[in-house]
C-alpha atoms as a PDB file:
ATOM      1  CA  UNK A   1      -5.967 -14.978 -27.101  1.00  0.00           C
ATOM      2  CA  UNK A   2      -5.605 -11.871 -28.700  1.00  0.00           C
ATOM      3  CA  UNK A   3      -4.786  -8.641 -26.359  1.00  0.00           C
ATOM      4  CA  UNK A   4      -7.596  -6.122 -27.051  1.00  0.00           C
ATOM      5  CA  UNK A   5      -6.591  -2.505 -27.936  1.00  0.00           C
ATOM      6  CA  UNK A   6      -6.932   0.406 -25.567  1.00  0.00           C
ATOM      7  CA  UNK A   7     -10.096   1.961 -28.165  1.00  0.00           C
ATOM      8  CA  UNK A   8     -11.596  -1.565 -27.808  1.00  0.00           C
ATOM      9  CA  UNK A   9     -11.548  -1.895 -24.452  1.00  0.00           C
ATOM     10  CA  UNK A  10     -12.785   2.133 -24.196  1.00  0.00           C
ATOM     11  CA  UNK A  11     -15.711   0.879 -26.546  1.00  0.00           C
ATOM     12  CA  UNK A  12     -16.672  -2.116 -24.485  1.00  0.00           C
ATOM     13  CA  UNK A  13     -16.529   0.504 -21.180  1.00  0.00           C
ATOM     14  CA  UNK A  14     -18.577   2.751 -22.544  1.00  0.00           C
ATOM     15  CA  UNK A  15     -21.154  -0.100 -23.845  1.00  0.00           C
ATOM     16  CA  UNK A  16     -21.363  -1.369 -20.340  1.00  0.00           C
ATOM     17  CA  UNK A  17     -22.229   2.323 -19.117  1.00  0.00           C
ATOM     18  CA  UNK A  18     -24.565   2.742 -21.582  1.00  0.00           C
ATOM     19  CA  UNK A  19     -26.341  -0.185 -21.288  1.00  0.00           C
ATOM     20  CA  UNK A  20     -26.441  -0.021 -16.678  1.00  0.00           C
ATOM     21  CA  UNK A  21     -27.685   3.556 -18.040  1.00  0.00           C
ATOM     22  CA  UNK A  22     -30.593   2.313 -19.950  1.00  0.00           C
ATOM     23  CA  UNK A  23     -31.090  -0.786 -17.883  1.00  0.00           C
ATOM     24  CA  UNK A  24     -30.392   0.302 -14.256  1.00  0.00           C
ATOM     25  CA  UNK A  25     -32.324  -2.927 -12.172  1.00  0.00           C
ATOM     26  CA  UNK A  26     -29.524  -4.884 -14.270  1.00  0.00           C
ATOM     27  CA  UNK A  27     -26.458  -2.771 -12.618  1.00  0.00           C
ATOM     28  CA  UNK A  28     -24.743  -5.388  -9.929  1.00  0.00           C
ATOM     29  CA  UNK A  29     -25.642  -3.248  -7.245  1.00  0.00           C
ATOM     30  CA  UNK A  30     -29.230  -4.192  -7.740  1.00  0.00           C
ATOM     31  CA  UNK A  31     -28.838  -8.115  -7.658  1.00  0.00           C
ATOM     32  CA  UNK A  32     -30.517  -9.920  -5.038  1.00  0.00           C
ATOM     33  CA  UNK A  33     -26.819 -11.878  -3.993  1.00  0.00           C
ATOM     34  CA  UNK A  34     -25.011  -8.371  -3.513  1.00  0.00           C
ATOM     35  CA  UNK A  35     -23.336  -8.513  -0.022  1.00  0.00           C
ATOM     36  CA  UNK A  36     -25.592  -7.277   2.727  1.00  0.00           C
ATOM     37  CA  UNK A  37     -24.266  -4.916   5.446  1.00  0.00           C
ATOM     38  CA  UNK A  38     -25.669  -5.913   8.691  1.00  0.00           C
ATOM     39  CA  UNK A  39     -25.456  -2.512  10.237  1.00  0.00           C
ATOM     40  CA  UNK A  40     -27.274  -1.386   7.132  1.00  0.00           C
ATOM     41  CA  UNK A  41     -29.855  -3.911   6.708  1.00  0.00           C
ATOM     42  CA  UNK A  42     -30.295  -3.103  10.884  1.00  0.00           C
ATOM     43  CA  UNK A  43     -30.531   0.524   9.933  1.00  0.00           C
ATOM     44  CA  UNK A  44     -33.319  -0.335   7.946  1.00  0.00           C
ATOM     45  CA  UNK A  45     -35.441  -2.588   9.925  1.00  0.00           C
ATOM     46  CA  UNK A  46     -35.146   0.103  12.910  1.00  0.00           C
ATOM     47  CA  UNK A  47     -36.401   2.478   9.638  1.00  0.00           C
ATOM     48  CA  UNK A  48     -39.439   0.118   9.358  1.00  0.00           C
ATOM     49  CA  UNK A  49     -40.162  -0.834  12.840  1.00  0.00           C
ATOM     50  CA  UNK A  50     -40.821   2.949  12.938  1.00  0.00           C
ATOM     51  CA  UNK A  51     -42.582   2.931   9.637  1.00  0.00           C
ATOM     52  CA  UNK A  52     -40.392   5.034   8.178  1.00  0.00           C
ATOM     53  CA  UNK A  53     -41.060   4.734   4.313  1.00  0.00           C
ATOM     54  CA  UNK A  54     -37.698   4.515   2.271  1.00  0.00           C
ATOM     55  CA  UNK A  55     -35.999   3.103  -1.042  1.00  0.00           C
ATOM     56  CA  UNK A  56     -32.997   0.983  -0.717  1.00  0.00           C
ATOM     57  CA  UNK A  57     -30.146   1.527  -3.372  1.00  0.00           C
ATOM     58  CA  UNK A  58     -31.572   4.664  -4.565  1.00  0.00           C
ATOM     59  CA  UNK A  59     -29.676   5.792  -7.932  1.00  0.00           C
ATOM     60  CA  UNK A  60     -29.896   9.684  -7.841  1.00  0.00           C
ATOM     61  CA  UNK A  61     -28.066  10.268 -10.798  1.00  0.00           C
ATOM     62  CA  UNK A  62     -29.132   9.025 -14.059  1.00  0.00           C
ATOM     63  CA  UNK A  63     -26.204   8.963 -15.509  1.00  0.00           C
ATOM     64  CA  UNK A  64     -23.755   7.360 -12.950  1.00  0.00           C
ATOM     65  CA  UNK A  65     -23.690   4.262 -11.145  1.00  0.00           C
ATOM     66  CA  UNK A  66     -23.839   5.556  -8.065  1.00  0.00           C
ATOM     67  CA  UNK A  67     -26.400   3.739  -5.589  1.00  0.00           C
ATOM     68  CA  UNK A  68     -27.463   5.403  -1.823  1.00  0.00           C
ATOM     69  CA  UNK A  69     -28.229   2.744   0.718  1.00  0.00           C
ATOM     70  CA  UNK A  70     -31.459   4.486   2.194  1.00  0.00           C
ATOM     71  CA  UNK A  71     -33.030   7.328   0.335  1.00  0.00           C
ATOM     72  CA  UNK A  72     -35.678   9.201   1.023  1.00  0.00           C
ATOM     73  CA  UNK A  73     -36.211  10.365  -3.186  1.00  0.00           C
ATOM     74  CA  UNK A  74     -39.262  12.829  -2.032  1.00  0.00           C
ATOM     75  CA  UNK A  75     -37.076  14.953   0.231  1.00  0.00           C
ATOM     76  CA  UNK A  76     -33.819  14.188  -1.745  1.00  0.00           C
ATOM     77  CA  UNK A  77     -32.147  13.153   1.110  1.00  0.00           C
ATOM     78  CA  UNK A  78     -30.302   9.649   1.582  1.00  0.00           C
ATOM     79  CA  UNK A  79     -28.613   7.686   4.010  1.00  0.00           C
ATOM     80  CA  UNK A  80     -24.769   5.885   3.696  1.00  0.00           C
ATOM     81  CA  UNK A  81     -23.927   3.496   6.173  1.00  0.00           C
ATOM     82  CA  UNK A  82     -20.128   3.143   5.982  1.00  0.00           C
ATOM     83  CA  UNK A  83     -17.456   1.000   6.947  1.00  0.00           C
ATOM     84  CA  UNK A  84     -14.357   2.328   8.193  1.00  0.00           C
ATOM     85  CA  UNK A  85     -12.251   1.745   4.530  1.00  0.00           C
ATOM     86  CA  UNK A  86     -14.385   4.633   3.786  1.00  0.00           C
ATOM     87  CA  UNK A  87     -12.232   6.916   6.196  1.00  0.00           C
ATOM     88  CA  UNK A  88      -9.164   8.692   6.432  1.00  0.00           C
ATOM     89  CA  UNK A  89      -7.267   8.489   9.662  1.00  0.00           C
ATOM     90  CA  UNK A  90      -8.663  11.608  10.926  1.00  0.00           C
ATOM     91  CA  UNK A  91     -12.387  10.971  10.088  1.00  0.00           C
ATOM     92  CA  UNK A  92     -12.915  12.159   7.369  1.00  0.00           C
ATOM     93  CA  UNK A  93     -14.330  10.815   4.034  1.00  0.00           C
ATOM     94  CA  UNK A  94     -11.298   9.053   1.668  1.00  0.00           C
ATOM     95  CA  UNK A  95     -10.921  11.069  -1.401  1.00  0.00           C
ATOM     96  CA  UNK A  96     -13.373   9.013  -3.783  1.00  0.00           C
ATOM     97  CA  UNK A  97     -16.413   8.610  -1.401  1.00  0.00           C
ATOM     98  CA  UNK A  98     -16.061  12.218  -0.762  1.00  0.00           C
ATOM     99  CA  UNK A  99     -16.050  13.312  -4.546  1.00  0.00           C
ATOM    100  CA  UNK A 100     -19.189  10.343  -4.804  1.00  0.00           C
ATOM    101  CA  UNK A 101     -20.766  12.695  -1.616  1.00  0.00           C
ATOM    102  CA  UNK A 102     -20.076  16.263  -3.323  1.00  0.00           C
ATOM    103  CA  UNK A 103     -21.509  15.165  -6.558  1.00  0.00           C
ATOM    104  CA  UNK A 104     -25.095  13.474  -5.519  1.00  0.00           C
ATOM    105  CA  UNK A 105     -25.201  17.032  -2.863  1.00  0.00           C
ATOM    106  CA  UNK A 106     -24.532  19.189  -6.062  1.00  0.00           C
ATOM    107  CA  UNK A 107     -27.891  18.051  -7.888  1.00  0.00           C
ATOM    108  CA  UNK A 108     -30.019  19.087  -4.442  1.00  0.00           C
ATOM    109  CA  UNK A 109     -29.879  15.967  -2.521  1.00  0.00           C
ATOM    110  CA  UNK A 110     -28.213  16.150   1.315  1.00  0.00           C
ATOM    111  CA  UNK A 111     -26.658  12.921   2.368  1.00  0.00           C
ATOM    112  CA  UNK A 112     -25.773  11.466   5.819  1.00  0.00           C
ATOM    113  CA  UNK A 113     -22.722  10.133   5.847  1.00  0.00           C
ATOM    114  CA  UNK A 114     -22.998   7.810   9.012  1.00  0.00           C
ATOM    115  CA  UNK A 115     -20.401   5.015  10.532  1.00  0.00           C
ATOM    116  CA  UNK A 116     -21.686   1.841  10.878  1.00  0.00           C
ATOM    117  CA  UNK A 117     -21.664   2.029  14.969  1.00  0.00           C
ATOM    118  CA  UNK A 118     -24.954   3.721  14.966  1.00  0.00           C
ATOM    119  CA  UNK A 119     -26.838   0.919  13.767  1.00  0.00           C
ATOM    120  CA  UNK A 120     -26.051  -0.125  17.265  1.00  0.00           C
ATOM    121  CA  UNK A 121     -26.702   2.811  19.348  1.00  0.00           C
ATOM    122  CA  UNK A 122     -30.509   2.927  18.407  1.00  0.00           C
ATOM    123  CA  UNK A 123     -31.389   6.021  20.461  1.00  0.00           C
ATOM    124  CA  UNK A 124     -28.917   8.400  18.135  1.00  0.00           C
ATOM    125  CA  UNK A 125     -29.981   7.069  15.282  1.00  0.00           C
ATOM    126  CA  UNK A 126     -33.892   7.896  16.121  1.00  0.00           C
ATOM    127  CA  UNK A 127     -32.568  11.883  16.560  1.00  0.00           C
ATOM    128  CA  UNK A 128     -31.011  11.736  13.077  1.00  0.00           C
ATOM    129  CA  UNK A 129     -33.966   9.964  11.945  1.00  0.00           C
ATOM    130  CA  UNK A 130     -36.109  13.009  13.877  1.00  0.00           C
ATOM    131  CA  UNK A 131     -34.003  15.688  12.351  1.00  0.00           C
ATOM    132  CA  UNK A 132     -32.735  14.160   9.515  1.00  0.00           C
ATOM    133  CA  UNK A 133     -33.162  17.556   7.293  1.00  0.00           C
ATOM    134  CA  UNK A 134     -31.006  19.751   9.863  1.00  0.00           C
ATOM    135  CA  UNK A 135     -28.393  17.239  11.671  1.00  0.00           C
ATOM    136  CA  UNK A 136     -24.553  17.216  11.155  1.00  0.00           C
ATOM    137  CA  UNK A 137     -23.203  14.152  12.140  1.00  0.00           C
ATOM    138  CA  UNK A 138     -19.474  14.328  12.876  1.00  0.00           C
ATOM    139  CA  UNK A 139     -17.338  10.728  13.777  1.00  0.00           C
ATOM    140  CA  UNK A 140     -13.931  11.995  13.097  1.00  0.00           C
ATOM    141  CA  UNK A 141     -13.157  11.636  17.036  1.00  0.00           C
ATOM    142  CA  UNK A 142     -15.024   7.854  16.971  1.00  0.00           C
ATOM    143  CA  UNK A 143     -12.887   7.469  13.656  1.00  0.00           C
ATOM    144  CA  UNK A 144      -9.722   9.083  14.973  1.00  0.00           C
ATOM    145  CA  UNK A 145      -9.844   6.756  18.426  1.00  0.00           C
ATOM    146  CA  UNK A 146     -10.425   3.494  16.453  1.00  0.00           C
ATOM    147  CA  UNK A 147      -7.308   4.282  13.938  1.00  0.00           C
ATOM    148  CA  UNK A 148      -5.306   4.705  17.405  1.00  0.00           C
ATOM    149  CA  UNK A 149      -6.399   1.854  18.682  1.00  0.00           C
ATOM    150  CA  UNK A 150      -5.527  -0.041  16.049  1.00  0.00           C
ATOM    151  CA  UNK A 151      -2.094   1.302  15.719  1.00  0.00           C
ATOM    152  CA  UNK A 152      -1.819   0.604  19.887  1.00  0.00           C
ATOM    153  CA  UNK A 153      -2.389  -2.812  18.862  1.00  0.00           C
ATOM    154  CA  UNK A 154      -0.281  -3.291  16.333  1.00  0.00           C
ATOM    155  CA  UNK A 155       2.481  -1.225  18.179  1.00  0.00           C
ATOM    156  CA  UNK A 156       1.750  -4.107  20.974  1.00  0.00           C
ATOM    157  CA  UNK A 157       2.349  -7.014  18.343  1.00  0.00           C
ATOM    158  CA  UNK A 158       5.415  -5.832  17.100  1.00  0.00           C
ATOM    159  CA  UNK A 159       7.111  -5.106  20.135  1.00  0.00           C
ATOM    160  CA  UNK A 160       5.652  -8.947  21.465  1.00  0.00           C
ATOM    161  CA  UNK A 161       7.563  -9.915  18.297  1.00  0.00           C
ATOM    162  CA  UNK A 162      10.536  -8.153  18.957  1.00  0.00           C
ATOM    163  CA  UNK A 163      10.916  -9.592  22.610  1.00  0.00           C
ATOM    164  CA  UNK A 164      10.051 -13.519  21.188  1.00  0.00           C
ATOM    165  CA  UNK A 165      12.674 -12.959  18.675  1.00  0.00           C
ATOM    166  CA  UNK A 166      15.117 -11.696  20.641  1.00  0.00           C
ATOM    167  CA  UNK A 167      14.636 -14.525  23.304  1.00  0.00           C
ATOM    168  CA  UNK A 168      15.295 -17.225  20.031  1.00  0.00           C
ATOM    169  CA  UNK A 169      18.116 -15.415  19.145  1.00  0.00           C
ATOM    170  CA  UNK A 170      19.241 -15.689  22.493  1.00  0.00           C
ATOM    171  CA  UNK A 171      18.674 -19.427  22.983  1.00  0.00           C
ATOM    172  CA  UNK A 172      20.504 -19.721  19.031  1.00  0.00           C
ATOM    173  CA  UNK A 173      23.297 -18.031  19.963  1.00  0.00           C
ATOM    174  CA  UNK A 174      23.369 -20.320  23.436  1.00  0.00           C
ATOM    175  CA  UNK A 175      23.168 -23.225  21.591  1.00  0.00           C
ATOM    176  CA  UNK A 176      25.884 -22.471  19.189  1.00  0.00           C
ATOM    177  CA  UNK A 177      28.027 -21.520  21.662  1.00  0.00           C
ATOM    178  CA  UNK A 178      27.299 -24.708  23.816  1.00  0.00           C
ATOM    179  CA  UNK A 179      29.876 -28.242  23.734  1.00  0.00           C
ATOM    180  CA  UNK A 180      26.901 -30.025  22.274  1.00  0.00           C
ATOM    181  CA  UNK A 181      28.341 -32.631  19.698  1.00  0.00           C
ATOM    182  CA  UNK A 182      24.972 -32.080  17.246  1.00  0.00           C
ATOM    183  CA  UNK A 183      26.615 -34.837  15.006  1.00  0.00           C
ATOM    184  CA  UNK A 184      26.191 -37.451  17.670  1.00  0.00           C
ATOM    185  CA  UNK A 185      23.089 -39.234  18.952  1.00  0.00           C
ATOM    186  CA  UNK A 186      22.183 -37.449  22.591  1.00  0.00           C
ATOM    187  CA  UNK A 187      22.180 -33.784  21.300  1.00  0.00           C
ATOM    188  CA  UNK A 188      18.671 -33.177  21.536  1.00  0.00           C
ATOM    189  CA  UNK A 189      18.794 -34.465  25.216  1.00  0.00           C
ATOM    190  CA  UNK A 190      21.267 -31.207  25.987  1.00  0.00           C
ATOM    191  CA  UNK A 191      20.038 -28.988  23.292  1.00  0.00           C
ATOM    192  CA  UNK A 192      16.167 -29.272  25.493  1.00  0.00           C
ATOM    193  CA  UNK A 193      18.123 -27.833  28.424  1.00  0.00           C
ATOM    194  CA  UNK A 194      19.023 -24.783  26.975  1.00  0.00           C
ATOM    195  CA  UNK A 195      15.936 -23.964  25.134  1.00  0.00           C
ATOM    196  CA  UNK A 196      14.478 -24.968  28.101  1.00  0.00           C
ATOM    197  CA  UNK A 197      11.619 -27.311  26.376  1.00  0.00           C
ATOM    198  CA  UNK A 198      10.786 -30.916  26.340  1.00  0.00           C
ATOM    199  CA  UNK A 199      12.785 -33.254  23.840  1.00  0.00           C
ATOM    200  CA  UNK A 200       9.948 -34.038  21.968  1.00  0.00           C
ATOM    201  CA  UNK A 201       9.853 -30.639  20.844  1.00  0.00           C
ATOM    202  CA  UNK A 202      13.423 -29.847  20.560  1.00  0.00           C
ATOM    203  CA  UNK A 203      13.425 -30.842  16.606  1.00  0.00           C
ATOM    204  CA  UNK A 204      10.153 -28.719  15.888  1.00  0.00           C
ATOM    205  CA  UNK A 205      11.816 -25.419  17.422  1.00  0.00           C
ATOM    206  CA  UNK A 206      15.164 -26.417  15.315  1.00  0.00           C
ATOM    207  CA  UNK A 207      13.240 -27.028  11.898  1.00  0.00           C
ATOM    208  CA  UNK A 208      11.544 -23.535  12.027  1.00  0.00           C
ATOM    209  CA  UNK A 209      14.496 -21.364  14.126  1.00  0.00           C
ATOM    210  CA  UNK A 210      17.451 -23.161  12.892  1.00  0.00           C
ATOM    211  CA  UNK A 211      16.682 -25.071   9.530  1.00  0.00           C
ATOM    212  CA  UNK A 212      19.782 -24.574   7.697  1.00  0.00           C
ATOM    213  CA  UNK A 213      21.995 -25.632  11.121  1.00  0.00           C
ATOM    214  CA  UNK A 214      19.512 -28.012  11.722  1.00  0.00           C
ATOM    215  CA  UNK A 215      19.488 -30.174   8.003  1.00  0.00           C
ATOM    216  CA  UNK A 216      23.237 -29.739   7.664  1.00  0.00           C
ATOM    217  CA  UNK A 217      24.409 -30.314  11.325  1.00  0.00           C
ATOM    218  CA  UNK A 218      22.218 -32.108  13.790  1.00  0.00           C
ATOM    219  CA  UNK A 219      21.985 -35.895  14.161  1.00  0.00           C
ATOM    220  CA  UNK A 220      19.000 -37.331  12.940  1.00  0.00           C
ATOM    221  CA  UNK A 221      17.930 -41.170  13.578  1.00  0.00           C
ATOM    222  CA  UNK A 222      17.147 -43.324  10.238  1.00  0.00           C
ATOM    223  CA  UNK A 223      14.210 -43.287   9.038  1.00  0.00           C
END
């Protein structure tokens, strides 16, 4: 197949712009099978258990894609429930979702940026519901603490590594410096003493810590 040229593909782009343009139920963000957020779509029943009227994937601007989960079109104001990919370590918005936020505001519309967690903390949400035309909501602390947790973790997990492969090195460099004939029938027998495991599992450990040692060395019974 032929590779297309950069003013074809340009051409095609701008085709499927203009047609989402013209045809904007048909943009993907409109299908019925688009993924469903469940702290949005719980957002949104708490929105109608209070019959709140609202539009779902409002498109304020003609002329772009863009698609607000709740809007409220007769107040220009709209609601984005966000995951955390949609923050910087420090809370704030990533670079493109905040451009996406400073455009729709510059044509009149306010927009509530809001983390998923307060689908599940029902009584905040009703005061930004309440106030929804005056309220700042800030989550760069909530943001902040849940980037340092996961770095905690991770921190944990690598330094778990470090001490499990530092106790194999350990038991390698044991076994290499052991009198254990690995060429004759019996090695495994000694070999489980040092590792300190049952024979049965004395090849397993060898096959993923030792593999090289372990196909060229070690005794193995015929198959």
């Amino acid at each position: 197949m032929a590779k297309q040229t950069e003013e074809a593909r340009k051409k095609i782009s701008e085709g499927r712009k203009r047609y989402l343009a013209e045809n904007p139920d048909r943009h993907p963000w409109k299908k019925n099978n688009k993924f469903k957020s469940i702290p949005c779509e719980k957002v949104k029943e708490f929105l109608k258990w209070k019959k709140i009227s609202f539009i779902e994937e409002y498109q304020p601007l003609v002329d772009r894609g863009f698609s607000i989960d709740i809007a409220f079109p007769d107040i220009k104001i709209g609601i984005e429930i966000n995951g955390n990919q949609h923050y910087n370590k420090d809370g704030s918005l990533k670079k493109y979702y905040q451009n996406r936020h400073d455009l729709i505001e510059s044509t009149g519309w306010k927009l509530l940026e809001l983390h998923y967690s307060i689908a599940f903390n029902l009584d905040k949400l009703e005061l930004i519901i309440k106030d929804r035309e005056n309220i700042k909501v800030d989550y760069s602390e909530y943001i902040a603490e849940q980037f340092k947790r996961k770095n905690k973790f991770q921190l944990e997990k690598e330094k778990k590594d470090k001490r499990k492969q530092k106790e194999i090195d350990s038991k390698k460099k044991a076994l290499l410096n052991s009198n254990i004939d690995f060429s004759k029938f019996g090695w495994v027998q000694k070999a489980s003493e040092i590792l300190q495991i049952t024979p049965q599992k004395v090849n397993c450990w060898m096959k993923k810590n030792m593999k090289t040692f372990y196909e060229s060395n070690c005794f193995h019974r015929k198959q």
